[in-house]
Protein backbone atom coordinates (compact mmCIF):
# COMPACT_ATOMS: atom_id res chain seq x y z
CA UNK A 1 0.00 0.00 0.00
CA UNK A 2 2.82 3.07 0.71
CA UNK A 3 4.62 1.53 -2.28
CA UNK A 4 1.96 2.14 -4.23
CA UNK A 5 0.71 5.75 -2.73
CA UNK A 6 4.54 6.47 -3.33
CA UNK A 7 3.98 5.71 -7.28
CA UNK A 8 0.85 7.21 -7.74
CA UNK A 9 0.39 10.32 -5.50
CA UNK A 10 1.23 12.50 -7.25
CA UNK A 11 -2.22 11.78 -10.10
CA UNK A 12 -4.26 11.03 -6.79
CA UNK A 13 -3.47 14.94 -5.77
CA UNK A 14 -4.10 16.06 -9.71
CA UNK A 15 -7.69 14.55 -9.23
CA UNK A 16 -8.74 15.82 -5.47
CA UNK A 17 -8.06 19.24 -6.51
CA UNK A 18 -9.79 18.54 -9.86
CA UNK A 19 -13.05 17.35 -7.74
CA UNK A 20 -12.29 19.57 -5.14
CA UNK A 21 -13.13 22.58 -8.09
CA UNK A 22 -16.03 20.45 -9.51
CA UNK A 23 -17.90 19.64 -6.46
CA UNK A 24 -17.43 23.50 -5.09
CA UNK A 25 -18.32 24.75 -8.29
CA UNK A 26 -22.10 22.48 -8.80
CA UNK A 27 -23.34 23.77 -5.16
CA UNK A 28 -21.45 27.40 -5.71
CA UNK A 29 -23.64 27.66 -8.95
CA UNK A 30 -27.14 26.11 -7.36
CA UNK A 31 -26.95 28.47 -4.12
CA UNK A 32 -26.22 31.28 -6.59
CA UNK A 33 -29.16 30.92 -8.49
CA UNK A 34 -31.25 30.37 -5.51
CA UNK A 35 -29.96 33.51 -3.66
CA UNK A 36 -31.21 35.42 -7.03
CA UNK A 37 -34.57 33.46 -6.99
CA UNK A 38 -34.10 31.12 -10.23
CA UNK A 39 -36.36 28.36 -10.56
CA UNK A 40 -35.13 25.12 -10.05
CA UNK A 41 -35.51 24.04 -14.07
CA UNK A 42 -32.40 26.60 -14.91
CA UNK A 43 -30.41 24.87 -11.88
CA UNK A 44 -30.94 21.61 -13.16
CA UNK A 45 -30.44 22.78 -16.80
CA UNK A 46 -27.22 23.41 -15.23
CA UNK A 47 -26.18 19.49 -14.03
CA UNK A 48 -28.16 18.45 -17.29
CA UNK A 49 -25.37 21.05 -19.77
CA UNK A 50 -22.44 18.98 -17.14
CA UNK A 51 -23.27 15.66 -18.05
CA UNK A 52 -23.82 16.30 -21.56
CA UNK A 53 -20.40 17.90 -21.88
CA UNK A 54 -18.64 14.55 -20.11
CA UNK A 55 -20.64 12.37 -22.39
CA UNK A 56 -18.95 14.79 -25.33
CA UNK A 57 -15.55 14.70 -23.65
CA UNK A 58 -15.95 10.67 -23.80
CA UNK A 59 -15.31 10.93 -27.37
CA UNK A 60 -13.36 14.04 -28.30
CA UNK A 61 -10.73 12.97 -25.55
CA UNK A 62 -9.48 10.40 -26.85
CA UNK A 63 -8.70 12.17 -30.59
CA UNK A 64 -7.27 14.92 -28.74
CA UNK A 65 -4.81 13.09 -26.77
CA UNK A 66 -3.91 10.65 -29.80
CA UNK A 67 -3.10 13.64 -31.49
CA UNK A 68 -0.91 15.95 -29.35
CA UNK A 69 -0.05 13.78 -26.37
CA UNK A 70 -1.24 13.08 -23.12
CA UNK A 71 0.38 15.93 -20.92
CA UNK A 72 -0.36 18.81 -23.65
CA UNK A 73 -3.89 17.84 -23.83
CA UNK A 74 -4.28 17.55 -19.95
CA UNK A 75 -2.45 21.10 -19.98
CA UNK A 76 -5.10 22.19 -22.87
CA UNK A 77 -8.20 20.99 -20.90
CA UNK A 78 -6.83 22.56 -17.81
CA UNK A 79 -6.79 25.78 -19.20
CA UNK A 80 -9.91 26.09 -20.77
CA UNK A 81 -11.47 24.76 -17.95
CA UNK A 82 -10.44 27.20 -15.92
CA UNK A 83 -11.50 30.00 -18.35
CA UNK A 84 -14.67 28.89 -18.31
CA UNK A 85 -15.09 28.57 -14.57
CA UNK A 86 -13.98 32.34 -14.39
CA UNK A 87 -16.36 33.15 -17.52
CA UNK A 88 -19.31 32.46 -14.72
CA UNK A 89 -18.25 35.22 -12.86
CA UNK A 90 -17.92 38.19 -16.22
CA UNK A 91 -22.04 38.14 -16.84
CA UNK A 92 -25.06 36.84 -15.46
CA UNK A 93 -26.67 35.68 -18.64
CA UNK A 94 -27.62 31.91 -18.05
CA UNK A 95 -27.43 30.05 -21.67
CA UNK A 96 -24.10 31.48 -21.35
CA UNK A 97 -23.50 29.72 -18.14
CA UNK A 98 -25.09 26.54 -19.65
CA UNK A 99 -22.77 26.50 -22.76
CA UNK A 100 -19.68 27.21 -20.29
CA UNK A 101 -20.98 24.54 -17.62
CA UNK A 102 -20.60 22.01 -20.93
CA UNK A 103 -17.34 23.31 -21.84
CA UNK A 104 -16.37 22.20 -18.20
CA UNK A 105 -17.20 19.09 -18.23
CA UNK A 106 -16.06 18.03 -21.68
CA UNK A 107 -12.54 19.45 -20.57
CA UNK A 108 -12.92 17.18 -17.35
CA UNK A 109 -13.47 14.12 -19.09
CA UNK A 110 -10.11 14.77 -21.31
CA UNK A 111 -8.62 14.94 -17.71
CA UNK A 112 -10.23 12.08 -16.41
CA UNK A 113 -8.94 9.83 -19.60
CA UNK A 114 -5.03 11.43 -19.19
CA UNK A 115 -5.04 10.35 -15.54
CA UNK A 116 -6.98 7.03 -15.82
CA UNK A 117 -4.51 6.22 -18.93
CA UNK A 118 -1.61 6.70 -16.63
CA UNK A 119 -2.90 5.25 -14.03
CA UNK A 120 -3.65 1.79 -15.86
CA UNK A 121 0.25 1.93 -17.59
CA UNK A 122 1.82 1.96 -14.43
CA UNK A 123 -0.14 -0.37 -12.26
CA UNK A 124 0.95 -3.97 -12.22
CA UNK A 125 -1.84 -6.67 -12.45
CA UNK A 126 -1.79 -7.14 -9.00
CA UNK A 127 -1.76 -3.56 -8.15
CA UNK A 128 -4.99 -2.47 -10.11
CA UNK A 129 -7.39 -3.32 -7.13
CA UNK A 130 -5.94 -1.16 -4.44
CA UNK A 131 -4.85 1.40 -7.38
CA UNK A 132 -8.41 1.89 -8.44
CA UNK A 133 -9.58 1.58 -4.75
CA UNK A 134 -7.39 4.68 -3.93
CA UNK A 135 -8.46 6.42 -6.85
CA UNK A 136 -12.03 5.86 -5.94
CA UNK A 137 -11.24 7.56 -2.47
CA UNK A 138 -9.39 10.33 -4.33
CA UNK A 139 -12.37 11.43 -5.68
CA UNK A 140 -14.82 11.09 -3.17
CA UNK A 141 -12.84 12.89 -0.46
CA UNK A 142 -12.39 15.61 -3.60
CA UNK A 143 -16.22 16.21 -3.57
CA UNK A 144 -16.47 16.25 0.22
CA UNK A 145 -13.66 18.68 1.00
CA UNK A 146 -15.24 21.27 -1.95
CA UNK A 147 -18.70 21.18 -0.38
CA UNK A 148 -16.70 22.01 2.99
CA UNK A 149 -15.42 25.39 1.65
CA UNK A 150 -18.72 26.12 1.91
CA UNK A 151 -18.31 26.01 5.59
CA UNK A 152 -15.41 27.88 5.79
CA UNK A 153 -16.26 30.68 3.38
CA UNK A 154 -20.23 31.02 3.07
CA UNK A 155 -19.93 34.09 1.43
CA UNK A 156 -21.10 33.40 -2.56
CA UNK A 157 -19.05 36.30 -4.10
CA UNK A 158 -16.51 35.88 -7.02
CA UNK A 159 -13.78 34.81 -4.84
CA UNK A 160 -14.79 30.76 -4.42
CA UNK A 161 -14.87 30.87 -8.30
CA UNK A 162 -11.26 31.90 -8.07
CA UNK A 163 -10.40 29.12 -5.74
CA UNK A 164 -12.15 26.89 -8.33
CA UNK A 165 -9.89 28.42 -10.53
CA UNK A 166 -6.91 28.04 -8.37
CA UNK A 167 -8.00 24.34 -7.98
CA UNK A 168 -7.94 23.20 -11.93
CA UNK A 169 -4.65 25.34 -12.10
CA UNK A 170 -2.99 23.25 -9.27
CA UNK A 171 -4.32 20.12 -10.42
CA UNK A 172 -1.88 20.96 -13.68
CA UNK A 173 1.19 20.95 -11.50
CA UNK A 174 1.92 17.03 -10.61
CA UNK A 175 1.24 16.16 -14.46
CA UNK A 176 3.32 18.99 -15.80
CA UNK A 177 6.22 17.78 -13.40
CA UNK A 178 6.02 14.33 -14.01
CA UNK A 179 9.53 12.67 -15.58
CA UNK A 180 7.38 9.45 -16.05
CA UNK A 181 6.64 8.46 -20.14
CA UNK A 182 3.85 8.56 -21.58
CA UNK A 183 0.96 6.11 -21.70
CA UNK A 184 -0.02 4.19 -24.87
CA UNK A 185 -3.08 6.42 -26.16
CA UNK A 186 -6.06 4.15 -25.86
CA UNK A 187 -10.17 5.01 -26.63
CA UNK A 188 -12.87 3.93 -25.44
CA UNK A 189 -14.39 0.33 -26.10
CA UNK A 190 -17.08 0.30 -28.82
CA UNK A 191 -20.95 0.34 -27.99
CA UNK A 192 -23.05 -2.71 -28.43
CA UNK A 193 -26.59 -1.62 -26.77
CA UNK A 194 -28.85 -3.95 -28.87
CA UNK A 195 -26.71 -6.91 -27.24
CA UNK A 196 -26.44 -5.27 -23.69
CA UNK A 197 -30.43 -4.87 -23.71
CA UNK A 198 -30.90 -7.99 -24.51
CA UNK A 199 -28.68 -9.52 -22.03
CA UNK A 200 -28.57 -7.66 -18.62
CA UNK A 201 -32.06 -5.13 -18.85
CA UNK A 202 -32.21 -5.32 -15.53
CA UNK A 203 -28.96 -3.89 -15.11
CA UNK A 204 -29.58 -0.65 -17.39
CA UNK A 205 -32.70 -0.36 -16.09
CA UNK A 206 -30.57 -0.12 -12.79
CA UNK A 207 -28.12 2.06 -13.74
CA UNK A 208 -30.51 4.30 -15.80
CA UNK A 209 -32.44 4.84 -12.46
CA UNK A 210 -29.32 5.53 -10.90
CA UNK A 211 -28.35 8.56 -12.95
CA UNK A 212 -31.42 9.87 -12.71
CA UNK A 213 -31.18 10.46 -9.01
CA UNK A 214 -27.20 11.08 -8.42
CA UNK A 215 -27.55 13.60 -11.44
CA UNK A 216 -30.89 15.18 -10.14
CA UNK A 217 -29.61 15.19 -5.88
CA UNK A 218 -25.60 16.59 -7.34
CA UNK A 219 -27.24 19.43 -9.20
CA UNK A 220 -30.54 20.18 -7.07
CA UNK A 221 -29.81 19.24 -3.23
CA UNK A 222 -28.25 22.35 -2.68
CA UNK A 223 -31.40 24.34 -4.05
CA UNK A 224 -33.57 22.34 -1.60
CA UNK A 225 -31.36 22.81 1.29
CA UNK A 226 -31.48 26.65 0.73
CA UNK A 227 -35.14 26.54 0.28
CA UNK A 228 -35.49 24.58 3.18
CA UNK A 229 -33.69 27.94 5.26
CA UNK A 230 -30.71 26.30 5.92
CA UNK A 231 -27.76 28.73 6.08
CA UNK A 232 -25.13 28.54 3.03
CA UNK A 233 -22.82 26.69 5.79
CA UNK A 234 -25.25 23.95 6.63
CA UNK A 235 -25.86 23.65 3.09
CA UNK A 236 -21.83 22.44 2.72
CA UNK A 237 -22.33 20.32 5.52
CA UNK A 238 -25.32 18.90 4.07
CA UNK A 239 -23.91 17.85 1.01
CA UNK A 240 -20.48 17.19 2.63
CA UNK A 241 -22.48 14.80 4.56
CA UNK A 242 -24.36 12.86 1.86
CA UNK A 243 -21.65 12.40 -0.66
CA UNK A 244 -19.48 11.19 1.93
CA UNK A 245 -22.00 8.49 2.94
CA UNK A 246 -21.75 7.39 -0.73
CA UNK A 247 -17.54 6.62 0.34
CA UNK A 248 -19.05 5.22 3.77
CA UNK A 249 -21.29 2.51 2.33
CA UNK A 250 -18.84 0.79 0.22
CA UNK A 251 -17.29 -1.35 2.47
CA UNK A 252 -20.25 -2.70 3.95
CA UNK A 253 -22.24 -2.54 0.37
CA UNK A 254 -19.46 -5.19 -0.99
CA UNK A 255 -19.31 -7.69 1.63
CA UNK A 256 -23.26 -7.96 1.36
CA UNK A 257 -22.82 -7.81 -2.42
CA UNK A 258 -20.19 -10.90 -2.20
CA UNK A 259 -23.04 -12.85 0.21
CA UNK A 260 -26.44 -12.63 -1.36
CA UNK A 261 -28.06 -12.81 -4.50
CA UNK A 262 -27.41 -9.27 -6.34
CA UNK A 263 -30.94 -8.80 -7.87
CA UNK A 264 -32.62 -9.18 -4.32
CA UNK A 265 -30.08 -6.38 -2.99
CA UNK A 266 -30.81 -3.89 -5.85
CA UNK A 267 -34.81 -4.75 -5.40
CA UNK A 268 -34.30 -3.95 -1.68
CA UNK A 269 -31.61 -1.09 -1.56
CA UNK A 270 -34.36 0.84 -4.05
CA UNK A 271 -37.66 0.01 -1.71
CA UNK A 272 -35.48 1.11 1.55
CA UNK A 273 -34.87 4.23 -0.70
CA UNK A 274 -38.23 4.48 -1.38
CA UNK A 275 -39.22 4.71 2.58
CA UNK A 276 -36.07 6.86 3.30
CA UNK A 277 -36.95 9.83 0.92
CA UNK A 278 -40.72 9.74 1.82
CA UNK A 279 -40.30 12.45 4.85
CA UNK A 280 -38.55 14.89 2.60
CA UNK A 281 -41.00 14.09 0.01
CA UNK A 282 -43.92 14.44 2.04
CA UNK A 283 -43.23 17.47 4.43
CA UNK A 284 -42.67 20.97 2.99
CA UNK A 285 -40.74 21.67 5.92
CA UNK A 286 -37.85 19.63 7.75
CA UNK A 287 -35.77 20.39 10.68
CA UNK A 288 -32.40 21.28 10.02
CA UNK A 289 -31.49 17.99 12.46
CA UNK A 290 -34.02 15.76 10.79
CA UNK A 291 -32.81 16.93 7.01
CA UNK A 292 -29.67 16.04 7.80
CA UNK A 293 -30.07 12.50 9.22
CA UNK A 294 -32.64 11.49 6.49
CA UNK A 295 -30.37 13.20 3.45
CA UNK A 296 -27.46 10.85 4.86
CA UNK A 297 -29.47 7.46 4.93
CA UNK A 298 -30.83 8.58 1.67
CA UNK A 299 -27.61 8.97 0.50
CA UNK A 300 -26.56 5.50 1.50
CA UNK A 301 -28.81 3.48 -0.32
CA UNK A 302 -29.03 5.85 -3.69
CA UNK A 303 -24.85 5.70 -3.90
CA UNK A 304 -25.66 1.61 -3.79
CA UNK A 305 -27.52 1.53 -6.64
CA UNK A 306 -24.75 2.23 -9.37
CA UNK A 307 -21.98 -0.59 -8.02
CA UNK A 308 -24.35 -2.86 -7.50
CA UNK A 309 -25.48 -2.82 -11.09
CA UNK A 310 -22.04 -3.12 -12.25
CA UNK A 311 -21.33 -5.78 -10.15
CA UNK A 312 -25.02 -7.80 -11.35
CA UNK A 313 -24.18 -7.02 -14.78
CA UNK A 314 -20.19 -8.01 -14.71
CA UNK A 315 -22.02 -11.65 -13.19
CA UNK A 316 -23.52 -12.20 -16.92
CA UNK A 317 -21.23 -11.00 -19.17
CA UNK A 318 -18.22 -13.17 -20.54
CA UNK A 319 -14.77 -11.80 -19.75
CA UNK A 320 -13.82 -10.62 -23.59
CA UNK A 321 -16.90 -7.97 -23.66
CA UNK A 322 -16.95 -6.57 -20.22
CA UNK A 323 -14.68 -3.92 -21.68
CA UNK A 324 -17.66 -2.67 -23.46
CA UNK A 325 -19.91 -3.43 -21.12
CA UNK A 326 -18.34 -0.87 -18.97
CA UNK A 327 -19.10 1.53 -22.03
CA UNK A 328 -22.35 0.75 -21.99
CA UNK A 329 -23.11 1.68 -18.44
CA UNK A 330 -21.21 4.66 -18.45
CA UNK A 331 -23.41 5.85 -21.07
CA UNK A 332 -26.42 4.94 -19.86
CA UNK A 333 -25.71 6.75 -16.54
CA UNK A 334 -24.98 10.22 -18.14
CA UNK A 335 -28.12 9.60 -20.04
CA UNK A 336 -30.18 8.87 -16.99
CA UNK A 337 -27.90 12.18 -15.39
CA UNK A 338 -28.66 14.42 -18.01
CA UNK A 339 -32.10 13.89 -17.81
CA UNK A 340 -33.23 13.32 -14.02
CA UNK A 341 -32.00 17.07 -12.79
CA UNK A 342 -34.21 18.58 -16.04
CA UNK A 343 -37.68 16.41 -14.74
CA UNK A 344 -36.73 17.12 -11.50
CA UNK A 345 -36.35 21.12 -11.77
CA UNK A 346 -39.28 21.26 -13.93
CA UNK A 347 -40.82 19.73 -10.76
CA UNK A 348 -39.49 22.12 -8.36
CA UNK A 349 -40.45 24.81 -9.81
CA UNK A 350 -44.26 23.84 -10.27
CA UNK A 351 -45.05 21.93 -7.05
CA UNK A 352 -41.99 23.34 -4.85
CA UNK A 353 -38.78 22.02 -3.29
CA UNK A 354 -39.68 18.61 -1.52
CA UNK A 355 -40.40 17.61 -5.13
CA UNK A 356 -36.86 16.60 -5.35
CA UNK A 357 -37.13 13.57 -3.10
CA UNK A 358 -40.52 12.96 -4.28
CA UNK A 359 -38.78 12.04 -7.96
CA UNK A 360 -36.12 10.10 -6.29
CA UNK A 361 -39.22 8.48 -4.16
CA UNK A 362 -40.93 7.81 -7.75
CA UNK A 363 -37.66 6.47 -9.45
CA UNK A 364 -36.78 4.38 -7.01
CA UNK A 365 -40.60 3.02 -6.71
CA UNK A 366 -40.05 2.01 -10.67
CA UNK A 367 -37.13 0.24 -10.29
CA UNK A 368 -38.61 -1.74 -7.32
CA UNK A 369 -41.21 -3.00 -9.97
CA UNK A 370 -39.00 -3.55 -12.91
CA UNK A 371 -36.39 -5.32 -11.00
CA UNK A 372 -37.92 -9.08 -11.17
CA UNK A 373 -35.14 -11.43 -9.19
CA UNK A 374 -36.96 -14.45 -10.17
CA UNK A 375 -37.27 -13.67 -14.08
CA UNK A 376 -33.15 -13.98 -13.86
CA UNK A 377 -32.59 -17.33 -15.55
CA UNK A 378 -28.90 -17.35 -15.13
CA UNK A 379 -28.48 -18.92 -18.51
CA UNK A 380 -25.59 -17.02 -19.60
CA UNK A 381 -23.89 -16.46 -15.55
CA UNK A 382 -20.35 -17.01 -15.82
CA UNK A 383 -18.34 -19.78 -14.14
CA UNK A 384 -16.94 -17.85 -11.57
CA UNK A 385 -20.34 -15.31 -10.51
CA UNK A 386 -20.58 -13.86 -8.16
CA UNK A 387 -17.30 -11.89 -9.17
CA UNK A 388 -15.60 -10.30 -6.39
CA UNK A 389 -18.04 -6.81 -5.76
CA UNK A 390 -15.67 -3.89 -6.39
CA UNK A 391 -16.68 -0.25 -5.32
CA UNK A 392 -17.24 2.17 -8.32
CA UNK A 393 -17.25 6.06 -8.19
CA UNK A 394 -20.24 7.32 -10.80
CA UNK A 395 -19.32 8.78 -13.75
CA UNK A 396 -19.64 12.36 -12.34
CA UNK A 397 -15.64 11.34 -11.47
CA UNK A 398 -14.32 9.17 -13.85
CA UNK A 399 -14.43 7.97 -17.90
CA UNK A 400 -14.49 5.45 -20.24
CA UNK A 401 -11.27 4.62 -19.62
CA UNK A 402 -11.70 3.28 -16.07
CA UNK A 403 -12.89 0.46 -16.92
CA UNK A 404 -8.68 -0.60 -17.84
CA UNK A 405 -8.23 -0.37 -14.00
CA UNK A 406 -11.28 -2.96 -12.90
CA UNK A 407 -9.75 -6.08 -11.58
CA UNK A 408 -12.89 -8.00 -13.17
CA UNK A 409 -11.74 -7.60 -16.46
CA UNK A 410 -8.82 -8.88 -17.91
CA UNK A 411 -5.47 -6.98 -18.50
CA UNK A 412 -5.25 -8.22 -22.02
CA UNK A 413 -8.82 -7.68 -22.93
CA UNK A 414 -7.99 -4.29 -22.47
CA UNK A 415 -5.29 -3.89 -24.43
CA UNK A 416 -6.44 -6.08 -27.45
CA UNK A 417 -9.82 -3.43 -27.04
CA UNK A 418 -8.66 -0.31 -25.91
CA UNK A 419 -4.76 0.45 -26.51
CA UNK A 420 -4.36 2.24 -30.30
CA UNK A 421 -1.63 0.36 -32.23
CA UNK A 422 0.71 1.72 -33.92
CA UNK A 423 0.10 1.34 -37.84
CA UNK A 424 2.89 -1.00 -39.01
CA UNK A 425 5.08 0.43 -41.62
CA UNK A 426 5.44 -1.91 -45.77
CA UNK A 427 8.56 -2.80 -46.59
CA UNK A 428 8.88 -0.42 -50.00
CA UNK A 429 8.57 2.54 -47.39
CA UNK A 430 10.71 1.31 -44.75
CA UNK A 431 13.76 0.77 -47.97
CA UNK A 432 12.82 4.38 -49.10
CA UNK A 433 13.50 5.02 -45.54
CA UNK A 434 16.41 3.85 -45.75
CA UNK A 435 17.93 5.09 -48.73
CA UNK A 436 17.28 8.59 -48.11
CA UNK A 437 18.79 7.97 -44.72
CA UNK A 438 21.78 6.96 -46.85
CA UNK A 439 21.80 9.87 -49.20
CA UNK A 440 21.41 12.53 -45.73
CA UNK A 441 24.60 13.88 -44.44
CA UNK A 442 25.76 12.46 -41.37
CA UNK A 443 24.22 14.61 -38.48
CA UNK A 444 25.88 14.64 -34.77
CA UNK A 445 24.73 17.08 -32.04
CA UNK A 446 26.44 19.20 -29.98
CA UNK A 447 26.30 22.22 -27.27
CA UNK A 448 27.26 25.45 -28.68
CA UNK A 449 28.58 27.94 -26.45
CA UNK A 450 26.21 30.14 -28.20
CA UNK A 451 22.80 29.11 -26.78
CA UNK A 452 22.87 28.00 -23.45
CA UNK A 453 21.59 24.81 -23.31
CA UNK A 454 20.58 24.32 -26.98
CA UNK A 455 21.49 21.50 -28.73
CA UNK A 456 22.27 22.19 -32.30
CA UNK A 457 22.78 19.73 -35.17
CA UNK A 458 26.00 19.96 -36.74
CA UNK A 459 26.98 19.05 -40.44
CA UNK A 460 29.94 17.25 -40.77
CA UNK A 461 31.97 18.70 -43.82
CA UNK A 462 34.06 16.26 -45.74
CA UNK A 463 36.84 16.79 -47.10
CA UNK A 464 36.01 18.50 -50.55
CA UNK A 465 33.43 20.81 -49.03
CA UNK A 466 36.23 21.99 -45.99
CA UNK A 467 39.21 22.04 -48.64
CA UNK A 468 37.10 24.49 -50.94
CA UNK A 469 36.22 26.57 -47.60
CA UNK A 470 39.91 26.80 -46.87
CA UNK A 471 40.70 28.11 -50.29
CA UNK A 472 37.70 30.96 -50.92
CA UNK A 473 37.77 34.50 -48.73
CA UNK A 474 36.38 35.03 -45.87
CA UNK A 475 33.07 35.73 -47.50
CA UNK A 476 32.70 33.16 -49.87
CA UNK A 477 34.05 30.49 -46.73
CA UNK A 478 30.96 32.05 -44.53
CA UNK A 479 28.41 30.96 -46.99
CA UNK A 480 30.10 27.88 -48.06
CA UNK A 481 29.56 26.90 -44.24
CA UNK A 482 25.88 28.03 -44.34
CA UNK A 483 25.03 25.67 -47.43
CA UNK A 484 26.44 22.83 -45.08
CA UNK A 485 24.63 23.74 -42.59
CA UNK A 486 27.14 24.85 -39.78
CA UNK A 487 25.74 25.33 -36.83
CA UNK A 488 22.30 26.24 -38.06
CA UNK A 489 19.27 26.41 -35.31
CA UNK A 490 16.90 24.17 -35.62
């Protein structure tokens, strides 16, 4: 474990601060809008334009990186992000804000795949568990410790969007410094829904349902907090509070995942939602005490919903397509994200704020009667279900590309899938290769006092060339030396 928090530390501190600025920035926004009396559709608008632009970022990011590199795109991302956290703060127009709230997360996803890319090339097989374990708690903690700004400054000026700032801006240092090499590029695996549906419904039903609450309670908890009169403070301990029960419940979620049948658990995680979110639901009005206790068992059991899913569908899937199985579910969440926080505002701002948990109430009511244990025939189970339950951050804080650090699917899988090979060069262009190689002068490189540090490529002169130097005038010798190439800059 230190051996391996020695290796990778420094791309576990590049993502806190990265989720540190994305979790500060989704309640900054919501208690913005709700201190200048927005509805609740814009807010969620808001987490709907964020989801769209990760689902965007899931296929731009990989182009970009495969084309300049993994550290200049990571650097490019970086930067634009934050511009267009700062761009909040210049006008007050909100389609502007929606279009930059995209732009941010489409550059976060490009982040996401640089990191998760290194992260998988430097993990041995054995290490990938713990590695993706730790990177799991990286992000969590990230979202925790932005909500608990909040806390600490409750004041909603410009100044936390400069920390937000300040946070993508660090988040550049450990990858600019790194002397590690780079990663083989890799994309994400290719889609196959029509065989997914078929296979594991109940699973994408799952996850589908899942997205539609973790997007709606990420974008719109913090508007129901504040409409509920809780201070901007208690509002970052509320949400401190519930995403950190989504880190709490893992350990206990995978032992229980490991011991009983998977399909029960998801049926019963979603009614004991069901019964948790009534209160808020049901009463305009909650104590500050009682909000918070019932927001952090709610929390529990709607952060269950997503790893449990994977883990159900991983059970019924062979080995060679979990790769894009992972794909699949990632997808289906930010579809199920995108759209949850737009029903749910719509909600809000017709019937008020308890509409929130009434949706999640709803949602999780639906999956209770879609998820049918005993129409799971097992047919196509693998030999060694149940695989070991592994806990899974949702896609608000990772990519496509996570899927290469999931001990449940096979290192070479991944790399016969995922890794981009490079295009393997004929023979007739490797001999003109060659030749020309033969006809080039020979090149050696050398410091020159000139520019400090530069390397220059030097021409060596043979014997002719130097001989007719010798002979000419100054002049003529200068440019004689300049045809060869003398100590030209690059």
């Amino acid at each position: 474990m230190r051996q391996i928090w020695k290796s990778f530390r420094a791309l576990y501190f590049a993502s806190l601060m990265m989720l540190i600025g994305s979790g500060l920035l989704s309640t900054y926004l919501a208690l913005r809008l709700a201190a200048d009396q927005v509805d609740g559709l814009w807010v969620g608008a808001l987490m709907a334009a964020n989801y769209v632009g990760l689902a965007l970022g899931g296929k731009i990011g990989h182009r970009l990186i495969g084309r300049i590199g993994h550290i200049r795109a990571y650097a490019t991302c970086a930067g634009i992000v934050g511009a267009a956290v700062l761009g909040h703060g210049l006008f007050d127009y909100l389609p502007a804000w929606i279009f930059l709230r995209m732009i941010v997360g489409l550059g976060m996803m490009c982040q996401y795949m640089v990191i998760e890319s290194w992260l998988n090339e430097q993990a041995s097989p054995k290490q990938r568990g713990t590695v993706f374990s730790l990177y799991m708690i990286a992000s969590y903690l990230g979202l925790v410790l932005g909500q608990l700004i909040l806390v600490i400054h409750p004041q909603l000026g410009p100044e936390l969007l400069m920390l937000v700032a300040m946070c993508f801006a660090l988040c550049l240092v450990p990858v600019a410094m790194t002397r590690s090499i780079h990663p083989a590029p890799m994309h994400p695996a290719p889609l196959e829904p029509l065989f997914f549906m078929r296979r594991v419904p109940q699973s994408l039903t799952t996850v589908l349902s899942a997205g539609m609450i973790i997007g709606s309670f990420y974008g719109l908890a913090p508007l129901y907090a504040a409409q509920q009169g809780l201070s901007t403070e208690h509002v970052g301990l509320f949400m401190a509070s519930c995403i950190g029960a989504g880190l709490i419940v893992q350990g206990p979620l995978g032992k229980l995942s490991d011991r009983y049948d998977r399909a029960w658990l998801i049926r019963g995680v979603a009614g004991l939602l069901v019964l948790a979110s009534l209160p808020l639901a049901v009463l305009p009005s909650v104590p500050m005490e009682l909000l918070l206790a019932v927001g952090f068992l709610a929390s529990l059991l709607q952060f269950s919903l997503y790893p449990l899913a994977v883990a159900f569908s991983n059970d019924h899937v062979e080995g060679e397509r979990r790769v894009s199985l992972t794909a699949m579910l990632l997808m289906t969440y930010g579809v199920g994200a995108s759209v949850g926080p737009l029903v749910s505002g719509v909600l809000m701002k017709m019937f008020g704020s308890n509409m929130l948990y009434a949706f999640v109430c709803v949602v999780a009511l639906v999956l209770v009667l879609r998820i049918r244990p005993k129409a799971v025939t097992n047919l196509h189970q693998v030999e060694d279900a149940p695989l070991h339950h592994i806990a899974m951050p949702d896609s608000m804080s990772s990519s496509p590309l996570v899927v290469a650090l999931d001990p449940r699917v096979d290192e070479q899988v991944v790399q016969d899938q995922m890794q981009d090979v490079e295009p393997e060069v004929s023979s007739d262009v490797a001999q003109d290769v060659a030749a020309e190689s033969e006809v080039q002068p020979e090149m050696v490189e050398r410091v020159v006092a000139s520019g400090e540090g530069v390397v220059r490529p030097v021409a060596i002169m043979d014997e002719e060339v130097a001989a007719d130097a010798g002979a000419a005038g100054p002049e003529e010798a200068v440019e004689v030396r300049r045809d060869v190439g003398v100590d030209r800059p690059l």
